[in-house]
PDB file of N, CA and C in Angstrom:
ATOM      1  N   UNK A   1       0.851  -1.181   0.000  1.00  0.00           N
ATOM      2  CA  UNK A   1       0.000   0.000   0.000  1.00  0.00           C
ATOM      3  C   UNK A   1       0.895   1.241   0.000  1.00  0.00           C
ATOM      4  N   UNK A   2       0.565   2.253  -0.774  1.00  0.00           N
ATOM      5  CA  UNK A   2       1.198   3.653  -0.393  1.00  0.00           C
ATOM      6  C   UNK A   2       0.923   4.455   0.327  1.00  0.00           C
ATOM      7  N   UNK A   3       2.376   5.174   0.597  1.00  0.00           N
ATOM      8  CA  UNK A   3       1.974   6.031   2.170  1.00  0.00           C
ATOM      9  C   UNK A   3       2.090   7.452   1.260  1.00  0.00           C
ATOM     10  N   UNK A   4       0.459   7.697   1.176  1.00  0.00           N
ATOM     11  CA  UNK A   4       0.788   9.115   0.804  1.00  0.00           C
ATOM     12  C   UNK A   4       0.853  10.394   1.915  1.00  0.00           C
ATOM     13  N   UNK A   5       1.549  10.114   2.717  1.00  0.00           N
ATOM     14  CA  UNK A   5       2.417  11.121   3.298  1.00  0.00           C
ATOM     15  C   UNK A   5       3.656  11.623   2.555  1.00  0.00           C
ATOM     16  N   UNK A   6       3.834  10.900   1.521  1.00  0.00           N
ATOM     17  CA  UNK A   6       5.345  11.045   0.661  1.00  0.00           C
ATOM     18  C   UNK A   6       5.024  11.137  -0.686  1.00  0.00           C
ATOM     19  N   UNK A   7       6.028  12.374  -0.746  1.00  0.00           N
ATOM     20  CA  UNK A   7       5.341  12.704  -2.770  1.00  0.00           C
ATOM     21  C   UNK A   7       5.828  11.233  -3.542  1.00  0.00           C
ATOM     22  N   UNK A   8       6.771  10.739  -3.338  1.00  0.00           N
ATOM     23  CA  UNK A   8       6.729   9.809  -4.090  1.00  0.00           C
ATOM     24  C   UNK A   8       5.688   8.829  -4.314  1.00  0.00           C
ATOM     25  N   UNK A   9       5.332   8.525  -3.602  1.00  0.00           N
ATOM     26  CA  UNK A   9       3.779   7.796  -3.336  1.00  0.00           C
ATOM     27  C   UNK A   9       2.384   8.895  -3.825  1.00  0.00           C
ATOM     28  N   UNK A  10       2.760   9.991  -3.231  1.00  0.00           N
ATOM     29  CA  UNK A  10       1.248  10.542  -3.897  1.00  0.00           C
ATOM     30  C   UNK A  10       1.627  10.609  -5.184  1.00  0.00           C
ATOM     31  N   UNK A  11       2.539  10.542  -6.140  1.00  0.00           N
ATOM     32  CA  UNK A  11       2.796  10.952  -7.527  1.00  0.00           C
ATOM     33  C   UNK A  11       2.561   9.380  -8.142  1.00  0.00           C
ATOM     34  N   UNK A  12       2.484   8.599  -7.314  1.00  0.00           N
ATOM     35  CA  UNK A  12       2.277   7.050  -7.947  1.00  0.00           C
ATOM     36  C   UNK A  12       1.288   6.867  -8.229  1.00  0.00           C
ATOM     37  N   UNK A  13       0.258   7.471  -6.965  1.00  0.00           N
ATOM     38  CA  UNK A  13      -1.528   7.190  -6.616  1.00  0.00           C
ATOM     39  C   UNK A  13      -1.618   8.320  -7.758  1.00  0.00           C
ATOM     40  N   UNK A  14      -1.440   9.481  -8.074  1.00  0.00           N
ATOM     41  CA  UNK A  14      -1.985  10.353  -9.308  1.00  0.00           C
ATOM     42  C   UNK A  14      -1.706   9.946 -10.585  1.00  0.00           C
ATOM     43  N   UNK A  15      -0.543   8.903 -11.042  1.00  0.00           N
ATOM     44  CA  UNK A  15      -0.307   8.564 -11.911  1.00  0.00           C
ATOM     45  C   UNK A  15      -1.318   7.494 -12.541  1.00  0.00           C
ATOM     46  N   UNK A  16      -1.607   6.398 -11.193  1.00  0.00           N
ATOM     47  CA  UNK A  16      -2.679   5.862 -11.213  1.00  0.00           C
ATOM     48  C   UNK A  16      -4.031   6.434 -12.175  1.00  0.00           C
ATOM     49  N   UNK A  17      -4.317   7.391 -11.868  1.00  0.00           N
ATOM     50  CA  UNK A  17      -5.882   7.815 -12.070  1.00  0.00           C
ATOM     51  C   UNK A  17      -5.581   8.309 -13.700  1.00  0.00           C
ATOM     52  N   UNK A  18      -4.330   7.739 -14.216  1.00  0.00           N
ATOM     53  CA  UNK A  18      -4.315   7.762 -15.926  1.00  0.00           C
ATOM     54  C   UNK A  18      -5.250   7.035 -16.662  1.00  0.00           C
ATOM     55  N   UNK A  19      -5.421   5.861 -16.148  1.00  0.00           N
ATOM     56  CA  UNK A  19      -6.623   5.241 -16.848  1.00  0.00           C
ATOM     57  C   UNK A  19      -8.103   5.718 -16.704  1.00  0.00           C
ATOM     58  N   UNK A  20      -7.745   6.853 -16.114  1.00  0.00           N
ATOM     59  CA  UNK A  20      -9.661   6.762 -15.560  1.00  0.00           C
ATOM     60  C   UNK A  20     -10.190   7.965 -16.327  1.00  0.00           C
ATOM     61  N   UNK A  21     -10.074   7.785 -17.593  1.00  0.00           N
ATOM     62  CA  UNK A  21     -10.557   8.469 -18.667  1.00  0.00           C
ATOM     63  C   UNK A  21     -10.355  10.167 -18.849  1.00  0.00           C
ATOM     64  N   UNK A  22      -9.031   9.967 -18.536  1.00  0.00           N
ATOM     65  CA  UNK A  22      -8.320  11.205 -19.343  1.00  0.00           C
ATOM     66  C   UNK A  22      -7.940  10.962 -20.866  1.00  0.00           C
ATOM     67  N   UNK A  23      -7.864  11.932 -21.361  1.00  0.00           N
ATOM     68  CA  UNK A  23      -7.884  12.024 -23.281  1.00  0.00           C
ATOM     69  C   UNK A  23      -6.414  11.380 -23.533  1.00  0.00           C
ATOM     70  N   UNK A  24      -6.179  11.284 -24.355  1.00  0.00           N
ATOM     71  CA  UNK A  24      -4.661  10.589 -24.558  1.00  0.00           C
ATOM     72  C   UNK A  24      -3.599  11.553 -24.740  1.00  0.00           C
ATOM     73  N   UNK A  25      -4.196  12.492 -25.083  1.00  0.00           N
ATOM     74  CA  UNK A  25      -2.827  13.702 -24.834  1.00  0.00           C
ATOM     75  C   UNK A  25      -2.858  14.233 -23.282  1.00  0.00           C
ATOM     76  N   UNK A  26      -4.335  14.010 -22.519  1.00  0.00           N
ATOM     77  CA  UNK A  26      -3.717  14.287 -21.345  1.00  0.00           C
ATOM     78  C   UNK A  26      -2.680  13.441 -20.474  1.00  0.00           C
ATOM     79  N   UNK A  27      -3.548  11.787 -21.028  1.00  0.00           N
ATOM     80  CA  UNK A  27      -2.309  11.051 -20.415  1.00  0.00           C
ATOM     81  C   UNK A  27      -0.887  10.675 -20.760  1.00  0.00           C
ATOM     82  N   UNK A  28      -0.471  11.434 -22.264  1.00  0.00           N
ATOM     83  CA  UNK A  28       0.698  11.478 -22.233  1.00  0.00           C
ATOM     84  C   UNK A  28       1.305  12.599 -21.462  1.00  0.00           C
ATOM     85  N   UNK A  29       0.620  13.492 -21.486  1.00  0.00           N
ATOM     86  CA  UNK A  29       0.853  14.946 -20.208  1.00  0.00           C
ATOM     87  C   UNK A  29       1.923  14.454 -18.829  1.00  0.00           C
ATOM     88  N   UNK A  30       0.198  13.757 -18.337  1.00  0.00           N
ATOM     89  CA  UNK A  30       0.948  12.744 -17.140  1.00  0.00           C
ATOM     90  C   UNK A  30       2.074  11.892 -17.330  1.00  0.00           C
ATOM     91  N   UNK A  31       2.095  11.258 -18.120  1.00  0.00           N
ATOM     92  CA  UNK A  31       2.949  10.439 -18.542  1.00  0.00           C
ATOM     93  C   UNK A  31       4.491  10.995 -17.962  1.00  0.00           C
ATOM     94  N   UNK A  32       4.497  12.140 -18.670  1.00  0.00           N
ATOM     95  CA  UNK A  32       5.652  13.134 -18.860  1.00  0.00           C
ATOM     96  C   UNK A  32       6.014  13.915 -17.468  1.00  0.00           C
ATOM     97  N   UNK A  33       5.060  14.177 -16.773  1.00  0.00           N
ATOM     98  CA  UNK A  33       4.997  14.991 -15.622  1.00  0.00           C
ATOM     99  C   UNK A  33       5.193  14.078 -14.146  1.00  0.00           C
ATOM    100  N   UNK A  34       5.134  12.879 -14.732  1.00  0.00           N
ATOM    101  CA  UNK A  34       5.566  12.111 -13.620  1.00  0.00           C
ATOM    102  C   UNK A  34       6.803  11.707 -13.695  1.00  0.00           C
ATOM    103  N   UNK A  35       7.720  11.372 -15.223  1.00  0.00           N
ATOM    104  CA  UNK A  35       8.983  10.913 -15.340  1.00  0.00           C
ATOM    105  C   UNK A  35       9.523  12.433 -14.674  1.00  0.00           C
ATOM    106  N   UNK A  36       9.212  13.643 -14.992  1.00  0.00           N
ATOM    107  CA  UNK A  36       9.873  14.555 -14.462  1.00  0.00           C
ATOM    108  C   UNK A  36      10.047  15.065 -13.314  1.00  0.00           C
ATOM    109  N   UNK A  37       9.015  14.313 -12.405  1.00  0.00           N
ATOM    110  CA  UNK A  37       8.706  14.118 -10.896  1.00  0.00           C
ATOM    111  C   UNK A  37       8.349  15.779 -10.543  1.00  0.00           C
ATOM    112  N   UNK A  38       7.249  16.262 -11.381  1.00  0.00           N
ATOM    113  CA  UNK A  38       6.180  17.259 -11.382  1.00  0.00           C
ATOM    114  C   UNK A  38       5.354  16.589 -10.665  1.00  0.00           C
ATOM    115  N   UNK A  39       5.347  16.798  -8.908  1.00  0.00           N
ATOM    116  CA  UNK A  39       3.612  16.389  -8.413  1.00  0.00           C
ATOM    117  C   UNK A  39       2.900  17.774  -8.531  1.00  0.00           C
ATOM    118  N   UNK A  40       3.250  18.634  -8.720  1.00  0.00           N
ATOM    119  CA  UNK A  40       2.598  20.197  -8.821  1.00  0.00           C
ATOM    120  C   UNK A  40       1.628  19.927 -10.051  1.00  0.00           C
ATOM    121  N   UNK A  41       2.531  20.233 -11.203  1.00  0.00           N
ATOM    122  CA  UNK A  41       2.254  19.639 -12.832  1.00  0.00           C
ATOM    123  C   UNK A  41       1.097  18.512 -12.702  1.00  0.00           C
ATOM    124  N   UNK A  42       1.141  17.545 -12.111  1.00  0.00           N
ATOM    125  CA  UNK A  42      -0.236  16.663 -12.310  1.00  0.00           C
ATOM    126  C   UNK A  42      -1.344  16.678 -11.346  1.00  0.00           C
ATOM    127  N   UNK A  43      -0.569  17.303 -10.384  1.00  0.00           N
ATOM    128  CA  UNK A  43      -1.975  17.942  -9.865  1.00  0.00           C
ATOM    129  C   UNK A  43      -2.645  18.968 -10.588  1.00  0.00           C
ATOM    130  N   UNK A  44      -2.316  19.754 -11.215  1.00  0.00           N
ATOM    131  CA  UNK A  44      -2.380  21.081 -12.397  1.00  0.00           C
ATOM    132  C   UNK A  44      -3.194  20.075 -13.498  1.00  0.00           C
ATOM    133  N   UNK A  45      -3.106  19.452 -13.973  1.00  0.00           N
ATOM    134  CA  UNK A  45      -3.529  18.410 -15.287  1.00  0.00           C
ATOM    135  C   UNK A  45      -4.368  17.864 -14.936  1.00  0.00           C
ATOM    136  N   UNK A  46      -4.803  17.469 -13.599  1.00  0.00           N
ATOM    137  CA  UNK A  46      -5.802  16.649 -13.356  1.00  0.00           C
ATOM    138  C   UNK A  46      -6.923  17.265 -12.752  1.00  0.00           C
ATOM    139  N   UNK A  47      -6.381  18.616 -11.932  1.00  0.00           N
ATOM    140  CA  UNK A  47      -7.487  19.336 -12.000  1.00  0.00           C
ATOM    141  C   UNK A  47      -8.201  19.928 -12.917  1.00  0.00           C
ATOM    142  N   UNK A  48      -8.060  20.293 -13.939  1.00  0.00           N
ATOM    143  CA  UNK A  48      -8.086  20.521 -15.525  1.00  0.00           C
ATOM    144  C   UNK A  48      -8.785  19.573 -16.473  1.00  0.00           C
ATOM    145  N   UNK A  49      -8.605  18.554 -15.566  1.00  0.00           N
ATOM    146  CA  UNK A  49      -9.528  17.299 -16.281  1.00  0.00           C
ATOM    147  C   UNK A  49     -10.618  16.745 -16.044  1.00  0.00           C
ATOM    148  N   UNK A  50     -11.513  16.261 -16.741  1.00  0.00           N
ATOM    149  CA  UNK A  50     -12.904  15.435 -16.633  1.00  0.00           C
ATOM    150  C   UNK A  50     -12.396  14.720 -15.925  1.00  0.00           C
ATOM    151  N   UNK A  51     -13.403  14.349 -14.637  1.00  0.00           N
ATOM    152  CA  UNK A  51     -12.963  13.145 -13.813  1.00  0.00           C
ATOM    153  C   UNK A  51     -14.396  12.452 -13.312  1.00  0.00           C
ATOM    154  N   UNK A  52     -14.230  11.188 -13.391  1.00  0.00           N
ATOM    155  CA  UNK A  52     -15.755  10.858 -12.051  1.00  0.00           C
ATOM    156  C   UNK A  52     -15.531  11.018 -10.896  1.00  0.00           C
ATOM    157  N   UNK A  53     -16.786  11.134 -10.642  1.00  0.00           N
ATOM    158  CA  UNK A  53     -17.144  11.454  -9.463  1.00  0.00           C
ATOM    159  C   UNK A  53     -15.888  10.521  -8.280  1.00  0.00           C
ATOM    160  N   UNK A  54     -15.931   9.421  -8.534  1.00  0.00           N
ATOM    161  CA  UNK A  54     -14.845   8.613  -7.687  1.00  0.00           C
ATOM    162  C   UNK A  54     -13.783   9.070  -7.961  1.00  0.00           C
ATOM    163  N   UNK A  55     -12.837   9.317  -8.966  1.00  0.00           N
ATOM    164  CA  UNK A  55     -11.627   9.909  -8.843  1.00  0.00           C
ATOM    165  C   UNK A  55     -11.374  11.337  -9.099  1.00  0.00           C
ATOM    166  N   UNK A  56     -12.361  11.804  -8.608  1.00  0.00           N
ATOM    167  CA  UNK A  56     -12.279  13.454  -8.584  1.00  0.00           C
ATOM    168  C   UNK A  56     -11.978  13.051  -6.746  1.00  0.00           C
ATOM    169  N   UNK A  57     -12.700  12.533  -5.622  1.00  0.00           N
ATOM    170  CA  UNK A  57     -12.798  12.304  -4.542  1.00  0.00           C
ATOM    171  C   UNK A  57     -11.022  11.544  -4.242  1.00  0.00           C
ATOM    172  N   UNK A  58     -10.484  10.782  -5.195  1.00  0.00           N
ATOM    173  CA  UNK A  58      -9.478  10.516  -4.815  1.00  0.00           C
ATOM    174  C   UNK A  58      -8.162  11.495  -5.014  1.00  0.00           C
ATOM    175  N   UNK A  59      -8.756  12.109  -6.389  1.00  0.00           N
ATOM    176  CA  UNK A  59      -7.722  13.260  -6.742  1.00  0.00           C
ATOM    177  C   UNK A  59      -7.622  14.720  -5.483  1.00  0.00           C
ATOM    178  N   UNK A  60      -9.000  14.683  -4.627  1.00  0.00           N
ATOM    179  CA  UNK A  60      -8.847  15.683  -3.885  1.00  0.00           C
ATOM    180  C   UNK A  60      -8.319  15.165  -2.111  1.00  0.00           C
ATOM    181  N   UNK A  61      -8.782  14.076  -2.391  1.00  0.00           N
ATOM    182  CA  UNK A  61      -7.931  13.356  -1.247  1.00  0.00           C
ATOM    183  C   UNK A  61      -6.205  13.343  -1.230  1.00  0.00           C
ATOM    184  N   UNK A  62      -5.414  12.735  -2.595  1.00  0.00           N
ATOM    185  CA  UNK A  62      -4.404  13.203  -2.526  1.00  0.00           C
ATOM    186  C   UNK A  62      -4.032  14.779  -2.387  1.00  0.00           C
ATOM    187  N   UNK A  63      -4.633  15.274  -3.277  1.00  0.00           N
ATOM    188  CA  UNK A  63      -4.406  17.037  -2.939  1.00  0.00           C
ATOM    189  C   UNK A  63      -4.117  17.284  -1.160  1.00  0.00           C
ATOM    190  N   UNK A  64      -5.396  16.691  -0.288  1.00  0.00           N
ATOM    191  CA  UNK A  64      -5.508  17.140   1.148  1.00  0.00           C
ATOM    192  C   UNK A  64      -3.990  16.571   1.716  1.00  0.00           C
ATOM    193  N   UNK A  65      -3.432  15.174   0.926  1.00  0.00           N
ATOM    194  CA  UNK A  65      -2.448  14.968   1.344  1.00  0.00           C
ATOM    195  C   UNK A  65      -0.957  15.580   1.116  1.00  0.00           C
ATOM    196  N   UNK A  66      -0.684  16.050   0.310  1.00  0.00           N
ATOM    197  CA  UNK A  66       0.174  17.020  -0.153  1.00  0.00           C
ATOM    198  C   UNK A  66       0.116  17.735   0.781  1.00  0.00           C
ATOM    199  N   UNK A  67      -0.837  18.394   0.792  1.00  0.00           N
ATOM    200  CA  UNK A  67      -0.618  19.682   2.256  1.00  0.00           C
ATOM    201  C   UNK A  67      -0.538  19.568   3.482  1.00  0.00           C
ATOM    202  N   UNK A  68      -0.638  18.654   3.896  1.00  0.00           N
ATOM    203  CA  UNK A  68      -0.020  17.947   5.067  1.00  0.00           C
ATOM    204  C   UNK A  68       0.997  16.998   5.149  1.00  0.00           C
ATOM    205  N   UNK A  69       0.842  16.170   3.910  1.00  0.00           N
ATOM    206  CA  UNK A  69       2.985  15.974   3.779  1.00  0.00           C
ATOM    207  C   UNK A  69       4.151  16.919   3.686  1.00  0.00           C
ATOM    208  N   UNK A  70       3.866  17.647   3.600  1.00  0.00           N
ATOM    209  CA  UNK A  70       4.805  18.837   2.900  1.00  0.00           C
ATOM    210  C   UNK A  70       4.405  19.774   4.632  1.00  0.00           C
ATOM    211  N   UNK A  71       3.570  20.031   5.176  1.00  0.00           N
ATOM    212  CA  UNK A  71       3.898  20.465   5.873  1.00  0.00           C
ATOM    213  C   UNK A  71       4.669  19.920   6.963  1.00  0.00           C
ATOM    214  N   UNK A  72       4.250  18.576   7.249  1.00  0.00           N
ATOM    215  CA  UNK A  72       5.167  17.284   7.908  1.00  0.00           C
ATOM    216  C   UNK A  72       6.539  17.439   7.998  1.00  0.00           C
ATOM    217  N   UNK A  73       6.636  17.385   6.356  1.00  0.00           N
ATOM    218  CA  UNK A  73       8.695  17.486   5.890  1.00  0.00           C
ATOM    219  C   UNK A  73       8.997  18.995   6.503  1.00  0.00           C
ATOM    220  N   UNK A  74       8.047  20.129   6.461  1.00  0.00           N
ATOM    221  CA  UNK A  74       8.885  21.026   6.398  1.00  0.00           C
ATOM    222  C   UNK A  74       9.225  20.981   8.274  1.00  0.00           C
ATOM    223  N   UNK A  75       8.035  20.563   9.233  1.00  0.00           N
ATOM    224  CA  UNK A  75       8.351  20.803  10.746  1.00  0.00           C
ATOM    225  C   UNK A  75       9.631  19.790  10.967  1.00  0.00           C
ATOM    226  N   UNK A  76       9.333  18.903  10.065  1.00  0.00           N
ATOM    227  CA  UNK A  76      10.665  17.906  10.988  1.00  0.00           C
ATOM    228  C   UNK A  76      12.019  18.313  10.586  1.00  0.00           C
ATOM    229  N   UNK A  77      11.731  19.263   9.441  1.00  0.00           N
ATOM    230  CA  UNK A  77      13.646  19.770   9.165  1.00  0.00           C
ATOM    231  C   UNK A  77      13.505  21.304  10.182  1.00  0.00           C
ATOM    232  N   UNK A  78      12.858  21.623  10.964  1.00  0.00           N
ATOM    233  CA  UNK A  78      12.975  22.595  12.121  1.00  0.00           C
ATOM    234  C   UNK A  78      14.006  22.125  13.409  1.00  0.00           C
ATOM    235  N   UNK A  79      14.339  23.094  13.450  1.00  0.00           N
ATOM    236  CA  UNK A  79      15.717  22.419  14.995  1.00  0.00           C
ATOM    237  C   UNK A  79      15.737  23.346  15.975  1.00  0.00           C
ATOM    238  N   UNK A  80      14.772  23.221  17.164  1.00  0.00           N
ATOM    239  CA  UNK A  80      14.430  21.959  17.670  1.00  0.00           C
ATOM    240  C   UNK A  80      13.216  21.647  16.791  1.00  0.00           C
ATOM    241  N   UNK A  81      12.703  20.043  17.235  1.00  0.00           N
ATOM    242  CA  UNK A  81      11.695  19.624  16.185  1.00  0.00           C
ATOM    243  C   UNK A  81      10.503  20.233  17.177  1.00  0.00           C
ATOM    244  N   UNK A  82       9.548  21.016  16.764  1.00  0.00           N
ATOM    245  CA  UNK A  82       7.944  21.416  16.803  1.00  0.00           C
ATOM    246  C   UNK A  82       7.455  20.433  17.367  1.00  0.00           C
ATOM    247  N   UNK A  83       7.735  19.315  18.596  1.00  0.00           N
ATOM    248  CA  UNK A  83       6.943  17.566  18.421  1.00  0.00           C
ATOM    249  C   UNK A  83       4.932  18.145  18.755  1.00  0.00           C
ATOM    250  N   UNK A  84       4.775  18.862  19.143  1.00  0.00           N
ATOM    251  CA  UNK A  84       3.433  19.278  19.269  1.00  0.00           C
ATOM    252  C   UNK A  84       2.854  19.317  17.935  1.00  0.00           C
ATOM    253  N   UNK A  85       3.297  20.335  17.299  1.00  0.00           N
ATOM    254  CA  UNK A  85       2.925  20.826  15.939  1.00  0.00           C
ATOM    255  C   UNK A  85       2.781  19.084  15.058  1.00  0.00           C
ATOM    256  N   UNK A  86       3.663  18.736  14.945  1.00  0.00           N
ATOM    257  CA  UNK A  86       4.261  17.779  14.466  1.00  0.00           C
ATOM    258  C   UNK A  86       2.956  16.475  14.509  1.00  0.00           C
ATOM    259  N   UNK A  87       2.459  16.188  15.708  1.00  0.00           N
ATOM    260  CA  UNK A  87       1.614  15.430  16.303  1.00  0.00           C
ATOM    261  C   UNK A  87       0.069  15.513  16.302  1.00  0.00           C
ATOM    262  N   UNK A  88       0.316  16.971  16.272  1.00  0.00           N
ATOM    263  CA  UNK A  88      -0.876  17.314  15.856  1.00  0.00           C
ATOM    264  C   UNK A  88      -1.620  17.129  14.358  1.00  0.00           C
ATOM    265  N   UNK A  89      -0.578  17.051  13.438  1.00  0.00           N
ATOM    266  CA  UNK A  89      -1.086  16.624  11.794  1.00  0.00           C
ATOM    267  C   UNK A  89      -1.569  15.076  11.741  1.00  0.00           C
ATOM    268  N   UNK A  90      -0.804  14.494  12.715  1.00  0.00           N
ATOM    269  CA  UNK A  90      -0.882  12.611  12.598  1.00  0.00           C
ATOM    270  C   UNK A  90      -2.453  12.638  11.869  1.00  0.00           C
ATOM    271  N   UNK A  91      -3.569  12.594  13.147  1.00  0.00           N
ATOM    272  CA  UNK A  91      -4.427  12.769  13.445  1.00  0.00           C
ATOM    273  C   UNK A  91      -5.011  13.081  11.690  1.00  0.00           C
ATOM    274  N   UNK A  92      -4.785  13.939  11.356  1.00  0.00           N
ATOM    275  CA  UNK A  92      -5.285  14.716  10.450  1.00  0.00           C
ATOM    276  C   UNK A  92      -4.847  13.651   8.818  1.00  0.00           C
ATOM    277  N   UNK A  93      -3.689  13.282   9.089  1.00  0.00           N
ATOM    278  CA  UNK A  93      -2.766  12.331   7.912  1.00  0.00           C
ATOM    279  C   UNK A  93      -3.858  10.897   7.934  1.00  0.00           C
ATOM    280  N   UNK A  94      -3.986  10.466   9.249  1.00  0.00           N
ATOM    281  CA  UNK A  94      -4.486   9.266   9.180  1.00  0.00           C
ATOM    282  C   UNK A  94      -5.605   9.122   9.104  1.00  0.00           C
ATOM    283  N   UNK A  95      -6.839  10.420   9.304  1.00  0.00           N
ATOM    284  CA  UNK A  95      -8.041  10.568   8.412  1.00  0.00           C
ATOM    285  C   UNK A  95      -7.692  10.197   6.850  1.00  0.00           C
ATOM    286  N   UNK A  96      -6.976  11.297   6.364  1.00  0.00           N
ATOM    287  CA  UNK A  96      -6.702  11.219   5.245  1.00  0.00           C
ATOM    288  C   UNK A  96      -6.183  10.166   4.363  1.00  0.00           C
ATOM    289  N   UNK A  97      -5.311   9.266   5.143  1.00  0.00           N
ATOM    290  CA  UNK A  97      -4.610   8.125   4.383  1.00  0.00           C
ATOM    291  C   UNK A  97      -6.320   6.815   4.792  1.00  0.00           C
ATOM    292  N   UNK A  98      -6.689   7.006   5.815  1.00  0.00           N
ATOM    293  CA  UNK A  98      -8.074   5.921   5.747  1.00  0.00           C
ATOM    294  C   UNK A  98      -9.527   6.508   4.435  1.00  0.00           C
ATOM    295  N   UNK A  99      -9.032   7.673   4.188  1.00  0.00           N
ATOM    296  CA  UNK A  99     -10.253   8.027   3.252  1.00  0.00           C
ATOM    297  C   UNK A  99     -10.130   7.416   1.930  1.00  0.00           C
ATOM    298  N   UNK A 100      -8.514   7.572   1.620  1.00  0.00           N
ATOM    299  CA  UNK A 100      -7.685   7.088   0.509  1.00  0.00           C
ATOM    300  C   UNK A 100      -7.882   5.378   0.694  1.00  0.00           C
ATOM    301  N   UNK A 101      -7.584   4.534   1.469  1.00  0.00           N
ATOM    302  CA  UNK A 101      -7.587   3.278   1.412  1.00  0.00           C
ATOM    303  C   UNK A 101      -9.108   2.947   0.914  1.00  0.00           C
ATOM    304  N   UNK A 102     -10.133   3.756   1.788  1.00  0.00           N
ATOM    305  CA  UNK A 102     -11.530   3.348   1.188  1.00  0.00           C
ATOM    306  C   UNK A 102     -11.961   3.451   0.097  1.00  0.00           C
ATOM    307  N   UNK A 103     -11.318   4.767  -0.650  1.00  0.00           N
ATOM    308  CA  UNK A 103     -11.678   5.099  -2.198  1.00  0.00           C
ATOM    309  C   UNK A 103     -10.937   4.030  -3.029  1.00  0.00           C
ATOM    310  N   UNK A 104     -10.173   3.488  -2.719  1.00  0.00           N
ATOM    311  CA  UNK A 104      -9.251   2.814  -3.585  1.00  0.00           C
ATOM    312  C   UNK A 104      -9.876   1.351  -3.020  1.00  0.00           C
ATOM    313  N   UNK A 105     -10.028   1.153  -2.241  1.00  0.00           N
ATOM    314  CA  UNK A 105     -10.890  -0.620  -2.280  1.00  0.00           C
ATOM    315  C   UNK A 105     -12.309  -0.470  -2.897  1.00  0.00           C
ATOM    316  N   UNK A 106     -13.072   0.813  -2.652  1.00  0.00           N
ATOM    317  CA  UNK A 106     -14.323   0.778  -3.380  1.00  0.00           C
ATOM    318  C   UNK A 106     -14.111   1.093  -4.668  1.00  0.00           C
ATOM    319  N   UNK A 107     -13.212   1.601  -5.672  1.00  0.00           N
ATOM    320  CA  UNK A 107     -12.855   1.405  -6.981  1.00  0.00           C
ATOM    321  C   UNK A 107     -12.296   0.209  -6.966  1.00  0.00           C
ATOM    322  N   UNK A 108     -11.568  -0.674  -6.625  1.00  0.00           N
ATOM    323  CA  UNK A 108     -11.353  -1.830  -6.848  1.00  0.00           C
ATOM    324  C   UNK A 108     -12.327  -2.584  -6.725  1.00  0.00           C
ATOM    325  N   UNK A 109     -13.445  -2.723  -6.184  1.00  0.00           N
ATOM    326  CA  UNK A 109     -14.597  -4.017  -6.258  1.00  0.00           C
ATOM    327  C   UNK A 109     -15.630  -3.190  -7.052  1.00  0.00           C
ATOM    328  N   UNK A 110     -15.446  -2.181  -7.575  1.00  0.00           N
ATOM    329  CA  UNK A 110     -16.763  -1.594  -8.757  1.00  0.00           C
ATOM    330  C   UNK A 110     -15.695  -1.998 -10.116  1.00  0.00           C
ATOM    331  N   UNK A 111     -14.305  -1.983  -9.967  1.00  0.00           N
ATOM    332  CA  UNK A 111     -13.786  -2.439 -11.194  1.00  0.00           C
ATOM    333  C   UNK A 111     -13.429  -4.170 -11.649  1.00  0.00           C
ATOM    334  N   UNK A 112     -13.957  -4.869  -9.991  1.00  0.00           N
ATOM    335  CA  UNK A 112     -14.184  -6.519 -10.350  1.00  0.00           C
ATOM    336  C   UNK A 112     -15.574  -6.599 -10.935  1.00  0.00           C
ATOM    337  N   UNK A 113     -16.322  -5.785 -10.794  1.00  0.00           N
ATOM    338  CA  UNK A 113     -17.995  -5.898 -11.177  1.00  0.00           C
ATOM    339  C   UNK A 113     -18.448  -5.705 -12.457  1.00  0.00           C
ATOM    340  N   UNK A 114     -16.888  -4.959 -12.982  1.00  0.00           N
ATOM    341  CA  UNK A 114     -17.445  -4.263 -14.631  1.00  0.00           C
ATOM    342  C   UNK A 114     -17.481  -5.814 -15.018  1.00  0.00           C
TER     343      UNK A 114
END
């Protein structure tokens, strides 16, 4: 499973949502914006794009995660470390990473059903 607390992982889970009926020049877009390790860029492209209803919900779920990974990385390179600040996002990450696991098992058993 991916921990999208980490762009590398959220840029995997957005790369993901290539099949889910973006145009073919958008998904060569992506294509491109992920070898270049643009998570900005495909977040930019995908907001821009037709999405369903299910992966519009996953695309804004990663979004929520970005902004709390990134704020994550930036407290823990603080010296001394913020551990309050810090502790206080968990909470907030692990909403977010359980919203993500649910969207992604309920697209997986609507895509055993097609």
């Amino acid at each position: 499973m991916l921990d999208i607390r980490y762009r590398i992982d959220r840029m995997k889970a957005l790369h993901a949502l290539r099949e889910s009926g973006l145009t073919e020049t958008q998904a060569q877009q992506l294509d491109e914006l992920y070898q270049a390790r643009d998570e900005d860029g495909m977040l930019a492209l995908l907001e821009g794009a037709t999405l369903t209803p299910l992966v519009r919900k996953t695309f804004e779920i990663l979004r929520q995660a970005q902004l709390v990974g990134e704020r994550l990385t930036e407290l823990s390179r603080t010296i001394p470390l913020p551990h309050e600040k810090i502790q206080e996002l968990y909470p907030q990450m692990r909403d977010i990473k359980l919203a993500y696991e649910r969207l992604t098992t309920e697209a997986d058993r609507f895509m055993t059903r097609v």
